[in-house]
Protein backbone atom coordinates (compact mmCIF):
# COMPACT_ATOMS: atom_id res chain seq x y z
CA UNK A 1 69.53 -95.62 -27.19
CA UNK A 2 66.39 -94.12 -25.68
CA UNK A 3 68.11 -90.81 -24.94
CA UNK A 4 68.88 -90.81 -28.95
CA UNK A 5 65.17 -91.49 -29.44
CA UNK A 6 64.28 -89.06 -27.26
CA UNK A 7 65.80 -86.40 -28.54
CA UNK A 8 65.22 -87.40 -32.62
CA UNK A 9 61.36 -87.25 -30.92
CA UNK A 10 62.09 -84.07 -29.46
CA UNK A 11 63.02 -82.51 -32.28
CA UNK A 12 60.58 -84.03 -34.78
CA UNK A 13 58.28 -82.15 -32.03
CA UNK A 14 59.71 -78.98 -32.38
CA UNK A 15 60.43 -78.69 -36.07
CA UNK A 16 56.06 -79.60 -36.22
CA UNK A 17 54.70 -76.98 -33.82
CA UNK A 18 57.08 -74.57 -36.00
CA UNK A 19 55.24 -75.78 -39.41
CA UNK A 20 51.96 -75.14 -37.45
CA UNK A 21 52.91 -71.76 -36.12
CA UNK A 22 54.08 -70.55 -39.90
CA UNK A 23 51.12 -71.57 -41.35
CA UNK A 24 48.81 -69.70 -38.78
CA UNK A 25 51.10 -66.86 -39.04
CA UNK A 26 50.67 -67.20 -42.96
CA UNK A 27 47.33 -67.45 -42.33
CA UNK A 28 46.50 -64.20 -40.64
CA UNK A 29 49.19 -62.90 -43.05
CA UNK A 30 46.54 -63.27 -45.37
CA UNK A 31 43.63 -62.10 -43.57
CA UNK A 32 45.02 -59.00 -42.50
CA UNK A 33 46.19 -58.37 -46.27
CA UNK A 34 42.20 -59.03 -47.07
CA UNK A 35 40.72 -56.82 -44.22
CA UNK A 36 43.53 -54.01 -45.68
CA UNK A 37 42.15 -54.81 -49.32
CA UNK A 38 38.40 -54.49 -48.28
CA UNK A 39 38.81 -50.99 -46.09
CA UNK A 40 40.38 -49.59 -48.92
CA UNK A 41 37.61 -50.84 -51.11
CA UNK A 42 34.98 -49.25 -48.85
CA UNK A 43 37.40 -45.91 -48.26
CA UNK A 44 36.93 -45.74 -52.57
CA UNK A 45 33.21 -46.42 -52.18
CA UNK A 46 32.72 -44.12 -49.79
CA UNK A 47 35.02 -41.31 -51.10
CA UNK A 48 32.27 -41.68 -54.85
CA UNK A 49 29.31 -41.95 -52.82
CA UNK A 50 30.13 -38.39 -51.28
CA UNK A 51 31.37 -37.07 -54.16
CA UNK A 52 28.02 -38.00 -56.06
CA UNK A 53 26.53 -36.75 -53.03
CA UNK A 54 28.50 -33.55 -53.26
CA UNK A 55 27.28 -33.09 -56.91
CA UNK A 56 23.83 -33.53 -56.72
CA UNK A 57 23.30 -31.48 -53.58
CA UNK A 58 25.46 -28.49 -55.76
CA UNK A 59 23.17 -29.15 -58.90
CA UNK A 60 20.06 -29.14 -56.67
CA UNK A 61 21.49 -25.75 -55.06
CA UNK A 62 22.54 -24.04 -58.52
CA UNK A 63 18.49 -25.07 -59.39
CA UNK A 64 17.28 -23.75 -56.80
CA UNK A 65 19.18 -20.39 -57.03
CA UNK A 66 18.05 -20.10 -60.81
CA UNK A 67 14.52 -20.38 -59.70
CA UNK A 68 14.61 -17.11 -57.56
CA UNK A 69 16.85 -15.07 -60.31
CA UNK A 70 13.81 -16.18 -62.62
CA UNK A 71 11.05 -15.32 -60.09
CA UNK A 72 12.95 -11.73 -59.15
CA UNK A 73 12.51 -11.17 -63.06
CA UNK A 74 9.00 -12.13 -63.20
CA UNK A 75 8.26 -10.30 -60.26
CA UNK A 76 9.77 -6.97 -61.82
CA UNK A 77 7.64 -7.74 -64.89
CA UNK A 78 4.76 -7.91 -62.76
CA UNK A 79 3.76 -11.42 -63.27
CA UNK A 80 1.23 -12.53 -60.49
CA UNK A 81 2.66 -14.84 -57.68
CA UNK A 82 0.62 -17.42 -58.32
CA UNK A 83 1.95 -18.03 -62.10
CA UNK A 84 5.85 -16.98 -60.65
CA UNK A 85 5.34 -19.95 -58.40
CA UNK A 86 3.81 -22.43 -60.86
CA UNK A 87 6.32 -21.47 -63.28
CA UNK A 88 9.38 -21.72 -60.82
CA UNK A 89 8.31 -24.67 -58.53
CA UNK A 90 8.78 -22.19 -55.81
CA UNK A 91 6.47 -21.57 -52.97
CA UNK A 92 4.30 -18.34 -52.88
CA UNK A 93 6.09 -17.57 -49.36
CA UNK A 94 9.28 -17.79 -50.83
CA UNK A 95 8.31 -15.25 -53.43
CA UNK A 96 6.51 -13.01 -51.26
CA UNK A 97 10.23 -12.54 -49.87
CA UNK A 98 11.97 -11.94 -52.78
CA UNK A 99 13.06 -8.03 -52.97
């Protein structure tokens, strides 16, 4: 009778640490499936934040460019340097260069 016990106890044992062992393996299940969810969340954030980035730093360029073209044509129309740079938000040295 106690060997029958022992082995219904035995068992009972076993068939618990399994329950315990699925639900910690359903648990990191789930916090793996998180930590996946959140790097792709920051990948996506991180991919628009350089894209905007990449935008304003080629809209700041393309400015910047437009400001010599129009100082180059001021300076051929003999504008002083000092008006060409108020006019262009460009610095007299920069002008000064300009061939």
């Amino acid at each position: 009778m106690i060997f029958v016990l022992k082995r219904k106890w035995d068992a009972e044992a076993v068939r618990m640490y399994q329950q315990e062992q699925q639900k910690r393996l359903e648990g990191l299940e789930k916090q793996l499936k998180e930590a996946i969810r959140e790097a792709k969340k920051a990948e996506k954030e991180a991919k628009a934040k350089g894209k905007a980035e990449g935008l304003a730093e080629g809209l700041a360029e393309g400015e910047h460019k437009k400001s010599i073209e129009t100082a180059l044509n001021f300076k051929k129309m003999g504008l002083p340097i000092a008006d060409i740079a108020k006019g262009t938000g460009l610095s007299i040295e920069e002008i000064e260069k300009l061939n």
